[in-house]
C-alpha atoms as a PDB file:
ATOM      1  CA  UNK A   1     116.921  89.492  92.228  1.00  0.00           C
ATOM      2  CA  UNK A   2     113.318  90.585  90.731  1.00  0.00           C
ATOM      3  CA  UNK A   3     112.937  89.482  87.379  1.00  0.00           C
ATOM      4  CA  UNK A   4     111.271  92.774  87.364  1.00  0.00           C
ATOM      5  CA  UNK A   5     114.111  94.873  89.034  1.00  0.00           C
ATOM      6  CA  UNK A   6     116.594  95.923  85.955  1.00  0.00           C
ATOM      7  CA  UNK A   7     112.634  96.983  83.525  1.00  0.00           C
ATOM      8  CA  UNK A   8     111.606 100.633  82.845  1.00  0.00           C
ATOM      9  CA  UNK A   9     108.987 101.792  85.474  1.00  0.00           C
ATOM     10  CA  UNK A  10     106.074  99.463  85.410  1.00  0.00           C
ATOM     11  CA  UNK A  11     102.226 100.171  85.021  1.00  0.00           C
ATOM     12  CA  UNK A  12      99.536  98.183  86.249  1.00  0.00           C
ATOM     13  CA  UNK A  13      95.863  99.233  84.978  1.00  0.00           C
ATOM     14  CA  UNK A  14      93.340  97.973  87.881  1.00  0.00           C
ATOM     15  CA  UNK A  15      89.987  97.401  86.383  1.00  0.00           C
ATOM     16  CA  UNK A  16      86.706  98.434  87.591  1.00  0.00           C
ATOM     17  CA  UNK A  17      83.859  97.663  84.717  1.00  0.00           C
ATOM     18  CA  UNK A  18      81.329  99.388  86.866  1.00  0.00           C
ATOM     19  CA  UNK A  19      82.788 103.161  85.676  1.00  0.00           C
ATOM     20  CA  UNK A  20      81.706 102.271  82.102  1.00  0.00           C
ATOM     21  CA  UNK A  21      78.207 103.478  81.338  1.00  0.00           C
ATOM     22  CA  UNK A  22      74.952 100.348  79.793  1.00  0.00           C
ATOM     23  CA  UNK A  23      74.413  97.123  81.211  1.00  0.00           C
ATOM     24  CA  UNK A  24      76.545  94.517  82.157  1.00  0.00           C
ATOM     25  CA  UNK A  25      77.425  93.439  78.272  1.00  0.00           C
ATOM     26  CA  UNK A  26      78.270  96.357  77.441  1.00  0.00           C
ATOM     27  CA  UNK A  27      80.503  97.679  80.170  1.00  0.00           C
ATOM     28  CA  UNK A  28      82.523  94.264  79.852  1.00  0.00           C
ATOM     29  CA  UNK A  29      82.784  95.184  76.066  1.00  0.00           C
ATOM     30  CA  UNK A  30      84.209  98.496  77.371  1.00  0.00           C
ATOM     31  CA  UNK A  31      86.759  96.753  79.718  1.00  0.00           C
ATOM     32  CA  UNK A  32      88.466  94.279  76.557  1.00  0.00           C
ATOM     33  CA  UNK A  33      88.217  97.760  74.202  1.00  0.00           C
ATOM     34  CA  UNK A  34      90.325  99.097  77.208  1.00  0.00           C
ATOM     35  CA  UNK A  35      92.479  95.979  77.921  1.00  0.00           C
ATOM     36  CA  UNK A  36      93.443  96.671  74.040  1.00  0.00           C
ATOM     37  CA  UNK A  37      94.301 100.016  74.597  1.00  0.00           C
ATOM     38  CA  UNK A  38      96.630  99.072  77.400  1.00  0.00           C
ATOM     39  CA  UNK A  39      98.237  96.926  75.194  1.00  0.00           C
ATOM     40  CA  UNK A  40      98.969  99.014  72.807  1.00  0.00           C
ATOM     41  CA  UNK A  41     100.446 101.396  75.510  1.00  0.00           C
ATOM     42  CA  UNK A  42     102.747  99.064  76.719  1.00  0.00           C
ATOM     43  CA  UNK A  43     101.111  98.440  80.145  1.00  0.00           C
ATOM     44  CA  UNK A  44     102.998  95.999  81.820  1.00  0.00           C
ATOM     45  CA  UNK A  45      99.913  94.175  83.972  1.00  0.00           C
ATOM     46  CA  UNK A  46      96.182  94.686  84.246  1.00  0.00           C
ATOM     47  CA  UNK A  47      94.874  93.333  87.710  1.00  0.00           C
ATOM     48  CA  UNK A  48      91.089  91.756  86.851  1.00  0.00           C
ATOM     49  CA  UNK A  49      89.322  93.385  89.989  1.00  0.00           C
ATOM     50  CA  UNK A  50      85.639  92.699  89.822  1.00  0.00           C
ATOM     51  CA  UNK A  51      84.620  91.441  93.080  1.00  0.00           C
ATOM     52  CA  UNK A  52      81.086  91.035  92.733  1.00  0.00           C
ATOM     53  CA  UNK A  53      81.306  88.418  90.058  1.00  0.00           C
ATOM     54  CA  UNK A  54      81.057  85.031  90.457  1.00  0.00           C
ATOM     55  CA  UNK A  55      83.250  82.464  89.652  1.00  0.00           C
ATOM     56  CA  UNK A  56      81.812  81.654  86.397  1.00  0.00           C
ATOM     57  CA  UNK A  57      81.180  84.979  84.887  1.00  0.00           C
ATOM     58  CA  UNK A  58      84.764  86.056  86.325  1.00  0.00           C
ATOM     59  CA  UNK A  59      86.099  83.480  84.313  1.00  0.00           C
ATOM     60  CA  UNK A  60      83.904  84.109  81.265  1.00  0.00           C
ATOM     61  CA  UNK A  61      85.576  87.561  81.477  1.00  0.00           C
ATOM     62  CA  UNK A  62      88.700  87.047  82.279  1.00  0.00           C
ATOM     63  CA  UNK A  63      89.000  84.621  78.810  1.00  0.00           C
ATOM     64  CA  UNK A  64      87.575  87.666  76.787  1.00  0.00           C
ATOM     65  CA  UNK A  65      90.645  89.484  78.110  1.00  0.00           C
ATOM     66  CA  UNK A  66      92.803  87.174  77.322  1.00  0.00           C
ATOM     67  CA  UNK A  67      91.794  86.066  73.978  1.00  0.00           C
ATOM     68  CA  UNK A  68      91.772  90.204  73.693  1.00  0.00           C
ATOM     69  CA  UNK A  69      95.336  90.561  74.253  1.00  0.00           C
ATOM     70  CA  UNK A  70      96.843  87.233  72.847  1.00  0.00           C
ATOM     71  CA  UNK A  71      97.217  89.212  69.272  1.00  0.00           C
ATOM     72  CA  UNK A  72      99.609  92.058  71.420  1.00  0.00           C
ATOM     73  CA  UNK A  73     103.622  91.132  71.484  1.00  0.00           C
ATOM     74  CA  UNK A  74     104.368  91.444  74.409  1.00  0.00           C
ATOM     75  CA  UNK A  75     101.164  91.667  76.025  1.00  0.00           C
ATOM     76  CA  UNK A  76     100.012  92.799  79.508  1.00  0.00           C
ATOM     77  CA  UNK A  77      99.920  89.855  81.900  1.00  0.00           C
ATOM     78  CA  UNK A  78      96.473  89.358  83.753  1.00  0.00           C
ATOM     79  CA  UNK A  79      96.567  89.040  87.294  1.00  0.00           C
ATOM     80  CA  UNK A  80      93.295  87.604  89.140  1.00  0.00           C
ATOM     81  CA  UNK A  81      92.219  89.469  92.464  1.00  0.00           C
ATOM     82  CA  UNK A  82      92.330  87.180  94.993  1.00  0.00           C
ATOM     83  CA  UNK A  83      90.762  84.180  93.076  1.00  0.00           C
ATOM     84  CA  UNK A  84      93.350  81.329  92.534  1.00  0.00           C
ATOM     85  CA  UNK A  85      91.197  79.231  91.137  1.00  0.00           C
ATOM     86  CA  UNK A  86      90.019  81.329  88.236  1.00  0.00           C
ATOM     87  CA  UNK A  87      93.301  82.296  87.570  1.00  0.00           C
ATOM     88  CA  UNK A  88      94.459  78.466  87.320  1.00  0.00           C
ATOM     89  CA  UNK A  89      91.110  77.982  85.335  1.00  0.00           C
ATOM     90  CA  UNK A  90      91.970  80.361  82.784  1.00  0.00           C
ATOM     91  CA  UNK A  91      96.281  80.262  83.084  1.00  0.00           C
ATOM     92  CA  UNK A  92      96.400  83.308  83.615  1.00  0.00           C
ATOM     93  CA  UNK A  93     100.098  84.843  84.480  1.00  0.00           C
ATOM     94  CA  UNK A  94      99.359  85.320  87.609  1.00  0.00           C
ATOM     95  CA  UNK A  95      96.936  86.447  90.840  1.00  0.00           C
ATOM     96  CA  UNK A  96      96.832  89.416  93.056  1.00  0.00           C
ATOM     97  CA  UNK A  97      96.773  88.708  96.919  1.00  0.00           C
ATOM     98  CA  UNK A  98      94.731  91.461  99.305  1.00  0.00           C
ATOM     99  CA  UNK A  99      95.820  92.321 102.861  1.00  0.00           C
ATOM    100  CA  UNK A 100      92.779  91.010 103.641  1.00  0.00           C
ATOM    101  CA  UNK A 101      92.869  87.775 107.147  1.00  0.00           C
ATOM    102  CA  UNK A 102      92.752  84.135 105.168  1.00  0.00           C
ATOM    103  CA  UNK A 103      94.027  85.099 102.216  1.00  0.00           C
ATOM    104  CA  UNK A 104      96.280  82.475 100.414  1.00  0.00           C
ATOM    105  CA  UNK A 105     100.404  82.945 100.621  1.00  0.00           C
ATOM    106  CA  UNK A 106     102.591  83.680  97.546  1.00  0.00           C
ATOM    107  CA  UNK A 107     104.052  79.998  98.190  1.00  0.00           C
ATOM    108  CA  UNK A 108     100.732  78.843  98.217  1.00  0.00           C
ATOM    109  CA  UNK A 109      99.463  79.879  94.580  1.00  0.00           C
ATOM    110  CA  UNK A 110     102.648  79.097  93.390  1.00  0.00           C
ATOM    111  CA  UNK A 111     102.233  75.422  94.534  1.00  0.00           C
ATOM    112  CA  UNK A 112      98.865  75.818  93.218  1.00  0.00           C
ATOM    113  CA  UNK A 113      99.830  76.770  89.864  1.00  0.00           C
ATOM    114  CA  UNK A 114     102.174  73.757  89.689  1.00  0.00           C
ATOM    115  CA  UNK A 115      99.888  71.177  90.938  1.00  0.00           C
ATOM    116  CA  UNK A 116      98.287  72.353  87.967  1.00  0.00           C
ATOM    117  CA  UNK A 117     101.003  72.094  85.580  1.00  0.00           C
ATOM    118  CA  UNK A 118     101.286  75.481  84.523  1.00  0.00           C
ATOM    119  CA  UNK A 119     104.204  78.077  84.532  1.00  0.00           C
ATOM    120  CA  UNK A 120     105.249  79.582  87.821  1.00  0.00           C
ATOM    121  CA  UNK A 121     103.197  82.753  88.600  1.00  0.00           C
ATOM    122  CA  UNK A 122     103.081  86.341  89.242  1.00  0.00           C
ATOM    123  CA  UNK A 123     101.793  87.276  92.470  1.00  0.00           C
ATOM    124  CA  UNK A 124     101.420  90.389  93.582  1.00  0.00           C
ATOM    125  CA  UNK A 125     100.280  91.527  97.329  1.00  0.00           C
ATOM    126  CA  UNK A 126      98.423  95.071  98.561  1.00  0.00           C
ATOM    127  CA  UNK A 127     100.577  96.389 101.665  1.00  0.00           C
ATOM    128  CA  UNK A 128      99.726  99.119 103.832  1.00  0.00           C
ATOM    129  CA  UNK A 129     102.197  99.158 106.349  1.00  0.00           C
ATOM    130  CA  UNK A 130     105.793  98.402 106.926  1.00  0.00           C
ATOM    131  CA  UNK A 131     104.765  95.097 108.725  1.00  0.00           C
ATOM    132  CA  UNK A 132     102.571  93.830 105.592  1.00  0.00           C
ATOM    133  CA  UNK A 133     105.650  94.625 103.523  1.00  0.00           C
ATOM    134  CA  UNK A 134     108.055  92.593 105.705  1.00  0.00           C
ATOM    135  CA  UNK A 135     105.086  89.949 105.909  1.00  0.00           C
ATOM    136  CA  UNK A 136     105.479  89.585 102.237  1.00  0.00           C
ATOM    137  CA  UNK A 137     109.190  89.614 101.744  1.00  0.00           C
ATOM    138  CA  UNK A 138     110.727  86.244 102.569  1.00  0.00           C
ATOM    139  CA  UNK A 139     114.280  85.180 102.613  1.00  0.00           C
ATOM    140  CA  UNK A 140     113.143  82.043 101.391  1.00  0.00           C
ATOM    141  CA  UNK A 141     113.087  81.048  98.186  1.00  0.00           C
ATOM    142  CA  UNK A 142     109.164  80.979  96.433  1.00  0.00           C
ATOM    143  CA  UNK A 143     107.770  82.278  99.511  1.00  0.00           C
ATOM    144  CA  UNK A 144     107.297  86.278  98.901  1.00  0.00           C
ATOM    145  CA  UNK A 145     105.882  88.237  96.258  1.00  0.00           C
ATOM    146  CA  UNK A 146     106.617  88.957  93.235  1.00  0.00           C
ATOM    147  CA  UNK A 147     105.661  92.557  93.757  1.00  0.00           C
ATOM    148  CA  UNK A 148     104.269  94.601  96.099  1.00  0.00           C
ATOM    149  CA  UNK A 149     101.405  97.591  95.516  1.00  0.00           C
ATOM    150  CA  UNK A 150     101.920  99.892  98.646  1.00  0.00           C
ATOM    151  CA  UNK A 151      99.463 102.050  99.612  1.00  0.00           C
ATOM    152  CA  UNK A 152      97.260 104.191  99.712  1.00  0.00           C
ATOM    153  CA  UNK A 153     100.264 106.837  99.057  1.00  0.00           C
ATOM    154  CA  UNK A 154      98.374 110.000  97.756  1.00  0.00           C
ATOM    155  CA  UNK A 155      94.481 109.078  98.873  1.00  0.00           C
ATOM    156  CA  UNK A 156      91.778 106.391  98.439  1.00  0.00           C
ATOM    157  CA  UNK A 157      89.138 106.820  96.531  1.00  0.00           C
ATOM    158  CA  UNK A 158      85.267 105.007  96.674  1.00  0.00           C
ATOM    159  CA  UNK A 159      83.991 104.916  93.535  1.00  0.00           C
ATOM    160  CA  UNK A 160      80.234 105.520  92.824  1.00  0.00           C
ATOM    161  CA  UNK A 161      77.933 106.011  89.611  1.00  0.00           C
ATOM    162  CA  UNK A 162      75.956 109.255  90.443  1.00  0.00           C
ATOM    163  CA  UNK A 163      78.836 111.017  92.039  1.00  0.00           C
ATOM    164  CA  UNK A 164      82.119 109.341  90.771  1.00  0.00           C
ATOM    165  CA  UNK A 165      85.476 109.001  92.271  1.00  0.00           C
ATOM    166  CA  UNK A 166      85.367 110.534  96.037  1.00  0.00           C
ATOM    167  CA  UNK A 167      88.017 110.515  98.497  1.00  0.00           C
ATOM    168  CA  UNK A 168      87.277 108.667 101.479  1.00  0.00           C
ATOM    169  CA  UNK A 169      90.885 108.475 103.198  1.00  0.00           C
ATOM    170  CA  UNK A 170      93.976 110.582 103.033  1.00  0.00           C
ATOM    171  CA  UNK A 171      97.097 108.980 101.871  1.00  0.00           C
ATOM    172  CA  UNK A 172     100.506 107.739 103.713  1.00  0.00           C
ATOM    173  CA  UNK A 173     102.608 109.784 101.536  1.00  0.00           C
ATOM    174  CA  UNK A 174     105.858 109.723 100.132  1.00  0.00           C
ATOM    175  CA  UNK A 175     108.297 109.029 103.225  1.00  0.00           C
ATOM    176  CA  UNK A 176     106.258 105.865 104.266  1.00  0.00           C
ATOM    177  CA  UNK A 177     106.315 104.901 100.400  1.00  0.00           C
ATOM    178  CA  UNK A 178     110.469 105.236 100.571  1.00  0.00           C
ATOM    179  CA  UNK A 179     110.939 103.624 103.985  1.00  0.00           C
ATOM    180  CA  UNK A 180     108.557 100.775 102.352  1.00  0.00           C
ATOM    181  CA  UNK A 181     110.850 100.658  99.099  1.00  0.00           C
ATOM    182  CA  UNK A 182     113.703 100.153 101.299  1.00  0.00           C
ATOM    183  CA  UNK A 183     112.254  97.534 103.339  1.00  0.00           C
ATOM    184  CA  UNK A 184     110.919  95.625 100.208  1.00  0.00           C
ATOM    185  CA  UNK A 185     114.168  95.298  98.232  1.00  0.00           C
ATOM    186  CA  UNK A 186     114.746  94.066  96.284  1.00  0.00           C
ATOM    187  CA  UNK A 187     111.000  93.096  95.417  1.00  0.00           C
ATOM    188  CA  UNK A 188     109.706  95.956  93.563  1.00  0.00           C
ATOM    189  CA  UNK A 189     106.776  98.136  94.956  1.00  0.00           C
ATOM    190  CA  UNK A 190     104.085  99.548  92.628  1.00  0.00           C
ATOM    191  CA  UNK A 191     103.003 103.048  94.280  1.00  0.00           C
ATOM    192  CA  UNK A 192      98.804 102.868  94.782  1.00  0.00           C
ATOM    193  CA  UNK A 193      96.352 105.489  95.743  1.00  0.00           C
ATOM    194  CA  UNK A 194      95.837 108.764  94.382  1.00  0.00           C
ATOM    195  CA  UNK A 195      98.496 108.398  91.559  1.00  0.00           C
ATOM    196  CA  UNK A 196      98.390 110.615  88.787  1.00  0.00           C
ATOM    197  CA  UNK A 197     100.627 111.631  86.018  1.00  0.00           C
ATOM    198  CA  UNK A 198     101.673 114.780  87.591  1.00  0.00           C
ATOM    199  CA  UNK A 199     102.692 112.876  90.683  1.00  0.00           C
ATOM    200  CA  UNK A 200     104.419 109.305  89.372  1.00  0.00           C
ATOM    201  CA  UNK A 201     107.662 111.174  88.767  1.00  0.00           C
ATOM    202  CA  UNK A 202     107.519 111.801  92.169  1.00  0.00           C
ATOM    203  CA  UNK A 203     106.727 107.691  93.350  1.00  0.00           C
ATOM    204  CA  UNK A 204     109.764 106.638  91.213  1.00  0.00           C
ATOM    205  CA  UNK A 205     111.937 109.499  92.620  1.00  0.00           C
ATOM    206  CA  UNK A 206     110.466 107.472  96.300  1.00  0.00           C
ATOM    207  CA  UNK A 207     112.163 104.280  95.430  1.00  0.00           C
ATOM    208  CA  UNK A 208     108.754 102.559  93.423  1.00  0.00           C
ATOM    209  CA  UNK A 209     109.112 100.581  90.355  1.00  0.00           C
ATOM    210  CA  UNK A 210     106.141 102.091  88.548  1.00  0.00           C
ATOM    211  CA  UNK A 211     102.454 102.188  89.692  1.00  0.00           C
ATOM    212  CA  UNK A 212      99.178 100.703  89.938  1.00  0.00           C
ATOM    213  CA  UNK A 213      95.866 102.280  89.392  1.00  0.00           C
ATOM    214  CA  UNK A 214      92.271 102.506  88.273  1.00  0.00           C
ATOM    215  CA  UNK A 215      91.649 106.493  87.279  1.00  0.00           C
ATOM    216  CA  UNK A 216      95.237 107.225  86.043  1.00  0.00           C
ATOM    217  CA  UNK A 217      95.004 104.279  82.473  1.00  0.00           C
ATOM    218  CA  UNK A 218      90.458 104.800  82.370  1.00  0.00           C
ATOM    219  CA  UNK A 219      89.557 106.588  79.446  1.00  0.00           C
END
């Protein structure tokens, strides 16, 4: 059983500095002012997804956020996209895994994290289809996800500064978001894509455990 599976509907704020107006200082201070606001909302995970950084700067930032939300009880638990290593640099609670070819295994960044010494981790994984969710469900023990973030269920969005969030695919919709529930449990699925506040009633009504998103938790 999740240790997730018996919690009120969870939220996961994605980040995405680059929506924040000034240069580079300044939209990270607008990320941490943000991370705080999530805390204070409850937010039960905020998913540090700034690909273009490098290592070092990732870090840099992801230690801001965390030093950000050590005075919040309880606070949201940082996942890294994709980078392992920074998350085992900085212990954070856990990493975020892509569909993406070559991408690491939940068993593998758990073993990772206790190589390391530190406590076993969150890891959540981006499915699109039913076969990525049964890819990331596993019988055995250590091997799957922690939780899953299906999608996109509504639409996905590209993101730009002169003309903001644009839709660039339609989404999979509810019935594919239930059938993936089913499939999934009992990991619990995050609904992604398109979410709004009008429409999570409707996610949770599918079978999801909460959701995950950029535009629904930005100021």
């Amino acid at each position: 059983m999740s240790e997730f599976a018996e919690n009120p509907p969870l939220r996961c704020a994605i980040t995405d500095r680059t929506r924040f107006p000034g240069n580079e200082q300044e939209r990270q201070a607008a990320l941490v002012r943000n991370a705080i606001r999530w805390a204070a909302e409850g937010l039960d995970f905020i998913q540090l997804r700034e690909k273009d950084l490098a290592a070092g700067a990732l870090a840099a930032l992801a230690r801001k956020l965390l030093e950000a939300l050590g005075t919040s009880d309880p606070a949201p638990r940082l996942l890294l996209n994709s980078r392992a290593d920074v998350a085992i640099a900085v212990a954070a609670a856990g990493v975020h895994l892509t569909a993406a070819p070559g991408e690491l295994t939940p068993g593998q960044v758990r073993r990772l994290y206790a190589a390391a010494g530190l406590p076993e981790p969150i890891v959540s994984v981006s499915c699109h289809t039913l076969d990525d969710v049964a890819r990331a469900v596993s019988p055995e023990p250590g091997a799957g996800a922690s939780l899953i973030l299906f999608g996109p269920v509504f639409e996905k969005v590209a993101f730009e500064k002169r003309t903001g969030a644009q839709p660039i695919a339609a989404g999979s919709g509810l019935d594919l978001l239930r059938s993936a529930c089913a499939a999934a449990a009992p990991t619990p699925i995050l609904a992604l894509g398109g979410v709004t506040a009008a429409n999570t009633a409707a996610c949770l009504a599918a079978g999801a455990a909460g959701v995950a998103a950029i535009r629904l938790f930005a100021l």
